[in-house]
Protein backbone atom coordinates (compact mmCIF):
# COMPACT_ATOMS: atom_id res chain seq x y z
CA UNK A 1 38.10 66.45 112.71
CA UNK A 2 40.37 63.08 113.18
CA UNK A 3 42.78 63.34 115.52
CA UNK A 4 45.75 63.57 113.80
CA UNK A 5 45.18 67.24 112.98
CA UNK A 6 43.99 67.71 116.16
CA UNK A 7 47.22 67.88 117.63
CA UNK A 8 49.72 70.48 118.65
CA UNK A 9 53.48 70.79 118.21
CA UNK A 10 55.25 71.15 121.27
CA UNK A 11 58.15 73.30 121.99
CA UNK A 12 59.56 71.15 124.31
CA UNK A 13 60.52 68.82 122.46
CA UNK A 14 63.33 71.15 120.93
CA UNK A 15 64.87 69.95 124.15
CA UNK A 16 65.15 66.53 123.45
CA UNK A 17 66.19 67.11 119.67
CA UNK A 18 67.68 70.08 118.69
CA UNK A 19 67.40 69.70 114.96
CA UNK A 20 63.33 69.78 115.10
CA UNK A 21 61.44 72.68 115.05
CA UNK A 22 58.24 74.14 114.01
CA UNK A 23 57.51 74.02 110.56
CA UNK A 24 56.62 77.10 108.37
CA UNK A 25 53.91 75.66 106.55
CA UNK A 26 51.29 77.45 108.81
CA UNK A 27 50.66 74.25 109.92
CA UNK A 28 51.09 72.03 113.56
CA UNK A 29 53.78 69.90 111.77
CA UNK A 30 57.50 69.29 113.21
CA UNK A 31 60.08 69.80 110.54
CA UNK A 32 63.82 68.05 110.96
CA UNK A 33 66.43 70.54 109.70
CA UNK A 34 68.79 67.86 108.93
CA UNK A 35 66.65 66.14 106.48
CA UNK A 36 64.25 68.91 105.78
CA UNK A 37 61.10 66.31 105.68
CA UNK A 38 58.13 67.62 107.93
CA UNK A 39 56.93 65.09 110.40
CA UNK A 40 53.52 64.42 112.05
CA UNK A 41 53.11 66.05 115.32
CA UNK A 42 53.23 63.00 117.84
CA UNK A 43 56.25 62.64 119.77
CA UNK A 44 56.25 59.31 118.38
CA UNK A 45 56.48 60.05 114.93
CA UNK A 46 59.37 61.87 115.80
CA UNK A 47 61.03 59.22 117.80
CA UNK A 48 60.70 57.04 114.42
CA UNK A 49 62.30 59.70 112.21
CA UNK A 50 64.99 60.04 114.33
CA UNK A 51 66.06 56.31 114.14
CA UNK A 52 66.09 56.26 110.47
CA UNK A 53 69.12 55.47 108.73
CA UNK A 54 69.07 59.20 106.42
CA UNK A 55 68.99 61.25 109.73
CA UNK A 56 71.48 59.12 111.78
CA UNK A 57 73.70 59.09 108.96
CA UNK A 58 73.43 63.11 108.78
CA UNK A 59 73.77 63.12 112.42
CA UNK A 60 76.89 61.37 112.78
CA UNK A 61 78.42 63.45 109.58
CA UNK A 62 77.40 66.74 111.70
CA UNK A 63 79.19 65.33 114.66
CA UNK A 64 82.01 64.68 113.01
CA UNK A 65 82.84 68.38 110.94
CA UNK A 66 85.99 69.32 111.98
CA UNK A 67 86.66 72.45 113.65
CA UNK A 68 87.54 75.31 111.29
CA UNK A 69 90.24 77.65 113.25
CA UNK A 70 91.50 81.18 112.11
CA UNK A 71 94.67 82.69 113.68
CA UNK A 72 94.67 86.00 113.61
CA UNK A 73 98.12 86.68 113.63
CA UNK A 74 98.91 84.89 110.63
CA UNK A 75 96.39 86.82 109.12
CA UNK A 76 97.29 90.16 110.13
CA UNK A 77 101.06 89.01 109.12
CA UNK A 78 99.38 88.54 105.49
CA UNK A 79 98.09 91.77 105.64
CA UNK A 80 101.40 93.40 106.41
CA UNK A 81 102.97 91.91 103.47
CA UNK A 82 100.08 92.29 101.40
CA UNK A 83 100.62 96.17 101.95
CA UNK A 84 104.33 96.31 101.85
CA UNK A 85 104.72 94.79 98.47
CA UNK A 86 101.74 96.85 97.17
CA UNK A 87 103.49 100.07 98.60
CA UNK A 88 106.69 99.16 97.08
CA UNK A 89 105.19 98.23 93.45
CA UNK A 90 103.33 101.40 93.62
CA UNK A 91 106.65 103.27 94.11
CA UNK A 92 109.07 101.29 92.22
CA UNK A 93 107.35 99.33 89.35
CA UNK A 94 104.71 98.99 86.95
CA UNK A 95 101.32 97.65 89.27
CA UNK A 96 101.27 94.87 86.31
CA UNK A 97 104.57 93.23 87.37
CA UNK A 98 103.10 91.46 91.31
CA UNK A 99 101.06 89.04 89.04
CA UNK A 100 104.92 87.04 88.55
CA UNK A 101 106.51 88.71 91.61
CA UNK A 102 103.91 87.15 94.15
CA UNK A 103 103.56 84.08 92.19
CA UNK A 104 107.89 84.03 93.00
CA UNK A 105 107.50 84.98 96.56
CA UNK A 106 104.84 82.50 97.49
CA UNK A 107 107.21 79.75 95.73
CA UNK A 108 110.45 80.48 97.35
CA UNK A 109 108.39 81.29 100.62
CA UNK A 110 107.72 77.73 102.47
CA UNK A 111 107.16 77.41 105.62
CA UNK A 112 106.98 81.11 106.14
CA UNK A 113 104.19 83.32 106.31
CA UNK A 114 104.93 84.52 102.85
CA UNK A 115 103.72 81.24 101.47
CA UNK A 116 100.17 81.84 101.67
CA UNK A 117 100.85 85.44 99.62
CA UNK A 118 98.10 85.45 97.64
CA UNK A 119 98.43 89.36 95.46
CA UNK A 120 97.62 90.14 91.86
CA UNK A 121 97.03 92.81 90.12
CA UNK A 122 93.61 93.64 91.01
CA UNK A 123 93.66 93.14 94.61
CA UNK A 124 96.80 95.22 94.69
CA UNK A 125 95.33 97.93 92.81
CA UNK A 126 92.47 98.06 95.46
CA UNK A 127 94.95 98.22 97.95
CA UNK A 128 96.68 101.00 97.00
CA UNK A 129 93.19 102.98 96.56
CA UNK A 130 91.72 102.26 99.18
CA UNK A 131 93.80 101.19 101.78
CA UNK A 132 97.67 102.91 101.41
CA UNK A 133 96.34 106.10 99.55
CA UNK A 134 93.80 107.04 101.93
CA UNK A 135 96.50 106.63 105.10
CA UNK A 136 98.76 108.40 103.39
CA UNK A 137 96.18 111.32 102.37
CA UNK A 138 94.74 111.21 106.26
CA UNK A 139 98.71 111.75 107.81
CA UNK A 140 99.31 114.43 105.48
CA UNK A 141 96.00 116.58 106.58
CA UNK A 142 96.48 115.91 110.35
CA UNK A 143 100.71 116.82 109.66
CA UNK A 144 99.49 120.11 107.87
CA UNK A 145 96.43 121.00 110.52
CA UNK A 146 96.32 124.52 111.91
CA UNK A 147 99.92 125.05 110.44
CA UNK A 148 100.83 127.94 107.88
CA UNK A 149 101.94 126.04 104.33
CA UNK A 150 102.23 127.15 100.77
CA UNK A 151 100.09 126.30 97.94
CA UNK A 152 101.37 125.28 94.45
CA UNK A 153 99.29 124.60 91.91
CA UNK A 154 99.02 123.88 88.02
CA UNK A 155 96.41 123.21 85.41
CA UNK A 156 97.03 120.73 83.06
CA UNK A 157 95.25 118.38 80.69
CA UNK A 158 95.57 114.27 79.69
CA UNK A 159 95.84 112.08 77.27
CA UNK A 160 91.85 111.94 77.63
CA UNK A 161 91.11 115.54 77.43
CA UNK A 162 90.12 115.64 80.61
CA UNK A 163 91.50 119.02 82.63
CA UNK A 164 92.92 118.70 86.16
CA UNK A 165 94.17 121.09 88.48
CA UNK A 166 97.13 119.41 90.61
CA UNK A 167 97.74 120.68 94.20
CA UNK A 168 100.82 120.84 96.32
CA UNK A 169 101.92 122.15 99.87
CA UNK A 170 104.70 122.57 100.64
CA UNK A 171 105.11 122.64 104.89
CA UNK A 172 107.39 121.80 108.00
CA UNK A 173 106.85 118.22 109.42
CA UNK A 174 107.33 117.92 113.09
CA UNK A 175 108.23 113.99 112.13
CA UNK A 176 110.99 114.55 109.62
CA UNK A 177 112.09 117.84 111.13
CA UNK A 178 112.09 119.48 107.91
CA UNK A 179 110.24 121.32 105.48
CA UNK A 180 108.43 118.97 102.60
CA UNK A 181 106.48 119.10 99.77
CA UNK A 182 103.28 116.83 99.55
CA UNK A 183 100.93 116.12 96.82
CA UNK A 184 97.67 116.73 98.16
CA UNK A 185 95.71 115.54 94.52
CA UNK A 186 93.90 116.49 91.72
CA UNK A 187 90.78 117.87 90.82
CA UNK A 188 89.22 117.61 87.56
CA UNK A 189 87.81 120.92 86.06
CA UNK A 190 86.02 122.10 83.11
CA UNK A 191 86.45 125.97 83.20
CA UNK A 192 90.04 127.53 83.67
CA UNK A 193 88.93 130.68 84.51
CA UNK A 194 90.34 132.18 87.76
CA UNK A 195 87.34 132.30 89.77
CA UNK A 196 86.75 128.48 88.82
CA UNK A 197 90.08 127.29 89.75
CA UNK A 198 89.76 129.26 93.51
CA UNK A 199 86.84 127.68 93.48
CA UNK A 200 87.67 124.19 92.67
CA UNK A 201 91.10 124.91 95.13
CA UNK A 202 88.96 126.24 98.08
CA UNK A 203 86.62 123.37 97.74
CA UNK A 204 89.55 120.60 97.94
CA UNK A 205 91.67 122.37 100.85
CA UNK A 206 88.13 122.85 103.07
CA UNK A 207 86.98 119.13 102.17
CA UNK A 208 90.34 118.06 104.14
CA UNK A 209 89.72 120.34 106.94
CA UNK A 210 92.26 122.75 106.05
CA UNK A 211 91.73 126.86 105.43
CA UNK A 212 93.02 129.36 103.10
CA UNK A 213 93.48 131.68 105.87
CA UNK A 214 96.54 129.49 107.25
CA UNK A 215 98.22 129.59 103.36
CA UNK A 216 101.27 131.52 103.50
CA UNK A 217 102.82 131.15 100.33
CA UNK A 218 101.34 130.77 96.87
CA UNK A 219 103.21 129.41 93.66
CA UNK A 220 101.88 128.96 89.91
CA UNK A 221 103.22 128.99 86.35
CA UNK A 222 103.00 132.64 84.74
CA UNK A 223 99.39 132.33 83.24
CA UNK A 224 97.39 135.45 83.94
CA UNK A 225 94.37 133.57 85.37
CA UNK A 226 96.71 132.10 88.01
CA UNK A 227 98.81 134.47 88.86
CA UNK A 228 97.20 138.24 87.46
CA UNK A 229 96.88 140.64 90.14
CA UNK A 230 92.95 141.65 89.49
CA UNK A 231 91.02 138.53 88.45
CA UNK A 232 93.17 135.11 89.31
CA UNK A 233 93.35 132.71 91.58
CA UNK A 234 96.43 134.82 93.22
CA UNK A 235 94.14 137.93 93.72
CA UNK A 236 91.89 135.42 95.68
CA UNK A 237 94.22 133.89 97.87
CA UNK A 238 95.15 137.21 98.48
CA UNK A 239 91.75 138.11 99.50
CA UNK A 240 91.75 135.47 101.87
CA UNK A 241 95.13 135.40 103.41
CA UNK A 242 96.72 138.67 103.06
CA UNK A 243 100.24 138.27 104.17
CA UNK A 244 100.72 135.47 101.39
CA UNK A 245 103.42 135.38 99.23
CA UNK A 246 103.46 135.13 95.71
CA UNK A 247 106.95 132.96 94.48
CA UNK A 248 106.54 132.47 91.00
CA UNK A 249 108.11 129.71 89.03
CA UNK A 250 111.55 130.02 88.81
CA UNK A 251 112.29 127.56 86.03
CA UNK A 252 108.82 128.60 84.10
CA UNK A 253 110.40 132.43 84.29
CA UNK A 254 113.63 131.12 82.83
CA UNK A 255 112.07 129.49 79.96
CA UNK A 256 110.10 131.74 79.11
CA UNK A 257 112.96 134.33 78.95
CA UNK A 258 114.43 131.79 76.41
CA UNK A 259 111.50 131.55 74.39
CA UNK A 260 110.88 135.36 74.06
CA UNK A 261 114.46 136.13 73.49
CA UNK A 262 114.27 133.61 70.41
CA UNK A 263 111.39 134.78 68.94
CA UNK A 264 113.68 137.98 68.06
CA UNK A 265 116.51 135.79 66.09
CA UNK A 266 115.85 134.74 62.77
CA UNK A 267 112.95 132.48 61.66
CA UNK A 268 115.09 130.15 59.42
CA UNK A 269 117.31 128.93 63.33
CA UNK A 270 114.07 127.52 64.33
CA UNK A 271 112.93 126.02 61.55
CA UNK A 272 116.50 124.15 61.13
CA UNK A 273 116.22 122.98 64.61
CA UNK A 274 112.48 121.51 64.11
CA UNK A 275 113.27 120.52 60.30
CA UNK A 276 116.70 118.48 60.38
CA UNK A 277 115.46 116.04 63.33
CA UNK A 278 111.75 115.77 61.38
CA UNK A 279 113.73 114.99 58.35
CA UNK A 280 115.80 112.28 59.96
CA UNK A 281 113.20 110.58 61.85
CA UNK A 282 111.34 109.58 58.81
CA UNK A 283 113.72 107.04 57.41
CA UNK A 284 116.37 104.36 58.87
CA UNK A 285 118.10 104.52 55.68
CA UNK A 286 118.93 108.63 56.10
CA UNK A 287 120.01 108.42 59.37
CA UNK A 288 122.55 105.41 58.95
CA UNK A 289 123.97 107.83 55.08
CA UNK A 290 124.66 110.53 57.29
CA UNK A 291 126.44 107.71 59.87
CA UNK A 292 128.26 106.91 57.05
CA UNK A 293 129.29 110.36 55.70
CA UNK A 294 129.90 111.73 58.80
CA UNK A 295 132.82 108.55 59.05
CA UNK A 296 134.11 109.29 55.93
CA UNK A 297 134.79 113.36 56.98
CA UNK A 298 136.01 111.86 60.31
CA UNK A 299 138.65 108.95 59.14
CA UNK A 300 141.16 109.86 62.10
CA UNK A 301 137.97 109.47 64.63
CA UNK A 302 138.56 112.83 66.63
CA UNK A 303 134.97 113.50 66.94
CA UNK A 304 134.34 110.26 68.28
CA UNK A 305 131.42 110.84 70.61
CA UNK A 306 129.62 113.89 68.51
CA UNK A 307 126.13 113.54 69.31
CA UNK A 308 123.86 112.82 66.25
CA UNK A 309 121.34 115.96 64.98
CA UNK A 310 118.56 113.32 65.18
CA UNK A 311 117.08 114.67 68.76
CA UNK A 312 113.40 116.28 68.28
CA UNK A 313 113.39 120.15 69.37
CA UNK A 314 110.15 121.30 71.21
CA UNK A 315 109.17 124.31 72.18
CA UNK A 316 107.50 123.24 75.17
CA UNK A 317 109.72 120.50 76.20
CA UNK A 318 112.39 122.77 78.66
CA UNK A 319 116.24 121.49 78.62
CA UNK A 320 115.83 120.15 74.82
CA UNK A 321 116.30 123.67 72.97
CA UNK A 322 120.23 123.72 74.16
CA UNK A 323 120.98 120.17 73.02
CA UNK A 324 119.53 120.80 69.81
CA UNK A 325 121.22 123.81 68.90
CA UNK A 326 124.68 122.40 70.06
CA UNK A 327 124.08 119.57 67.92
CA UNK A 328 122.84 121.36 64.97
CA UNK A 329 126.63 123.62 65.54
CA UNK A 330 129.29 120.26 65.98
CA UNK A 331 126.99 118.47 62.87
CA UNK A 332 127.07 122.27 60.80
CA UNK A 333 129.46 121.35 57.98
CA UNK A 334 128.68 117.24 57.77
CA UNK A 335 125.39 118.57 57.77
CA UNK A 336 125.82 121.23 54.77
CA UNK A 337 127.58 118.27 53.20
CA UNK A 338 124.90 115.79 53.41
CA UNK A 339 122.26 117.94 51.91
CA UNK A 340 123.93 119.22 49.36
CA UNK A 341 124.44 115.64 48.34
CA UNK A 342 120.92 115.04 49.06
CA UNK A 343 119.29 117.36 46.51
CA UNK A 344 121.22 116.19 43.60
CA UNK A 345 119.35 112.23 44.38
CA UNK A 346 116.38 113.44 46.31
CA UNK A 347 112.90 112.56 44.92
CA UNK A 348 110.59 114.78 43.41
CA UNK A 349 108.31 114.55 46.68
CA UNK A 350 110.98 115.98 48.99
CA UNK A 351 113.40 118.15 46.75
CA UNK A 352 111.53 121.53 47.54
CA UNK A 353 112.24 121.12 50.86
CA UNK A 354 116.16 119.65 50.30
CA UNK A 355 116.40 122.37 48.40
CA UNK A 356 115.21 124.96 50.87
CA UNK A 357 117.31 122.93 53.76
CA UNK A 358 120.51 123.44 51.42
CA UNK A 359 120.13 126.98 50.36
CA UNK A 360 119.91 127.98 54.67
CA UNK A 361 123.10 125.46 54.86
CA UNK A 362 124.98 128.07 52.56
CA UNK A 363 123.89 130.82 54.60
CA UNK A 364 127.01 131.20 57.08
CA UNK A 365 125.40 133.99 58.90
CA UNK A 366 122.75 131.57 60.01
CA UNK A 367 126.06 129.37 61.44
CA UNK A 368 126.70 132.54 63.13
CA UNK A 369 123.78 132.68 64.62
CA UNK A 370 123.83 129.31 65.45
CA UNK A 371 127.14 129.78 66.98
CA UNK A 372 125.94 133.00 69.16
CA UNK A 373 123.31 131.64 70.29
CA UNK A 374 124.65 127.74 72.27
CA UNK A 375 126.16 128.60 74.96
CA UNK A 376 123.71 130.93 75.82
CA UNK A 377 120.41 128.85 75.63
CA UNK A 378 122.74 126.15 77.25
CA UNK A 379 123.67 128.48 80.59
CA UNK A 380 120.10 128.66 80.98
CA UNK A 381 119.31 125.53 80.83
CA UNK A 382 121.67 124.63 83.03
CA UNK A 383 120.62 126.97 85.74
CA UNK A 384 117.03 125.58 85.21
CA UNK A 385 118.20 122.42 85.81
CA UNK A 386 119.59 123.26 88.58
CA UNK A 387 116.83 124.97 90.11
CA UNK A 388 114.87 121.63 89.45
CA UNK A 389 117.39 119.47 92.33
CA UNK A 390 115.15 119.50 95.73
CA UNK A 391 118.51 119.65 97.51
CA UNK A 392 119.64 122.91 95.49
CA UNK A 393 123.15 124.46 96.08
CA UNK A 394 122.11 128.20 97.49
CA UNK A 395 125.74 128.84 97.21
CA UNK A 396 126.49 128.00 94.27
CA UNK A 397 122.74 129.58 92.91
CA UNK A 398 124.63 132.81 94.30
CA UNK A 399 127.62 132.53 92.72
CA UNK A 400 125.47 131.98 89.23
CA UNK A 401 123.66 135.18 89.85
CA UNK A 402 127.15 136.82 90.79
């Protein structure tokens, strides 16, 4: 065995040169971490290594690093305005729009904190998620623990299919010294059924360490597997909590009373409401003839301001029946004018149903129906809308139902 290999790395020397130690080669060798060369195990060797220009050039670059320094402050003042701006885009505009409003701060914002803003998109998408929803979310719970609230709920479905149940309380804050509604989320279901949606509602209130038992109210649209007395999600809350309340929906109630009352008029009202808008929408050129014709009846311009009978009706969209109606009674006559104008030049592709439009036109019991039924549909609507302000008027709600 020669000699060389006979000797042992000492630990000692470690001492003398910090940057040597062991190496891992299973072997007695010294290793330099600087230059990561191994080196023969003779104090000597390493002497020599360590007066080579390579390592005394490393050395003196190590020894002269500068000092990397954080401040905190600065950085927790980032933070702060990190989560301000996201909070305020989150209520106020689309997320898309702090790619150019950070880019704007950070210009105008030398010498100020707000110069080294650094927000996008992305990162203040993740902040909303996961730093500003889940505070908000954790002050609502510990505001609502151990305190009786009211549950509203309603199932609904997106653009994607996908069905949700949304959940609201509604609760007195000791903070704002009043009582508020909160959103508490939504939970995606598959079945609609009433034992599902208890289900899926139990599972969401006990997951934020609040219980049925303390539910007071309850408050649904007038499906019967929400709000049915025997199989529903009301029967079950019930069950649980039995001094709850059941408050239906006020302005679901009131359209509904709408809808069934107009399902006893005349079929030929709603299909003028649906048809004249459909009929307009299709074509520019229409709409801007009837502009025209509606001038030429009008040459003194009393009726300046008439709305146009180009607003879609829905049945499901509440507040739009009375507007269409009204319109469809101020436009009556330029209307019965138009189409019978219309038939006489309409193409073959659309006459049937210019003809059927103009036929209803002569009809003046339908304009009596029309006429009848305005101002009706429109007090309605008016008290729905009405019911819809947070801050609503009790007094004048009384005087309504007076």
């Amino acid at each position: 065995m020669s000699r060389v290999n006979s000797r042992k790395y000492l630990e000692k020397w470690e001492a003398d040169y910090p940057w040597l130690k062991k190496s891992s080669d299973g072997t007695e060798s010294a290793f330099c971490t600087l230059c990561r060369v191994t080196i023969q195990p003779r104090k000597s060797s390493v002497e020599q290594h360590s007066g080579t220009f390579r390592h005394a050039s490393r050395v003196k670059h190590l020894n002269t690093k500068s000092q990397i320094t954080f401040s905190l402050v600065s950085k927790k003042a980032d933070c702060k305005a990190d989560i301000h701006l996201a909070l305020c885009v989150c209520c106020h505009a689309p997320i898309s729009t702090i790619n150019h409003l950070g880019e704007i701060i950070s210009l105008y914002g030398k010498n100020s904190p707000l110069e080294n803003l650094r927000l996008h998109r992305t990162k203040c998408t993740q902040i909303i998620k996961n730093v500003i929803s889940s505070s908000i979310e954790s002050e609502i719970f510990e505001s609502m623990a151990d305190k009786p609230f009211s549950i509203l709920i309603d199932e609904s479905t997106d653009v994607s299919l996908t069905k949700h149940l949304c959940i609201c309380a509604r609760y007195y804050s000791d903070e704002q010294k009043s009582v508020i509604d909160d959103f508490l989320g939504l939970a995606a279901v598959i079945s609609t059924t009433g034992a599902d949606l208890f289900a899926v509602l139990e599972t969401k209130l006990t997951s934020v360490g609040l219980s049925l038992k303390n539910c007071i109210g309850y408050s649904s649209d007038g499906a019967s597997n929400v709000i049915g007395f025997h199989n529903s999600v009301w029967s079950r809350v019930r069950a649980v909590s039995p001094n709850c309340i059941l408050m239906r929906c006020t302005c679901h109630s009131l359209n509904l009373i709408v809808q069934h009352s107009f399902e006893l008029m005349p079929s030929s009202v709603g299909f003028l409401l649906s048809e004249i808008p459909s009929f307009f929408s299709k074509s520019s050129i229409r709409r801007e003839e009837f502009k025209v014709l509606f001038q030429t009846m009008d040459p003194s311009n009393e009726r300046m301001g008439t709305p146009s009978p180009f607003q879609k009706y829905s049945a499901t969209r509440w507040l739009v029946r009375g507007k269409c109606l009204y319109n469809l009674m101020v436009n009556w006559y330029e209307l019965k004018a138009y189409f019978l104008c219309a038939e006489a030049q309409a193409p073959a592709c659309i006459r049937y149903r210019v003809t059927t439009i103009n036929n209803m036109f002569k009809d003046e019991t339908l304009y009596l129906y029309v006429v009848f039924l305005t101002p009706i549909v429109q007090e309605f609507e008016r008290l729905n809308a009405l019911m819809w302000i947070l801050s609503t008027n009790v007094a004048l709600m009384w005087i309504l139902r007076s």
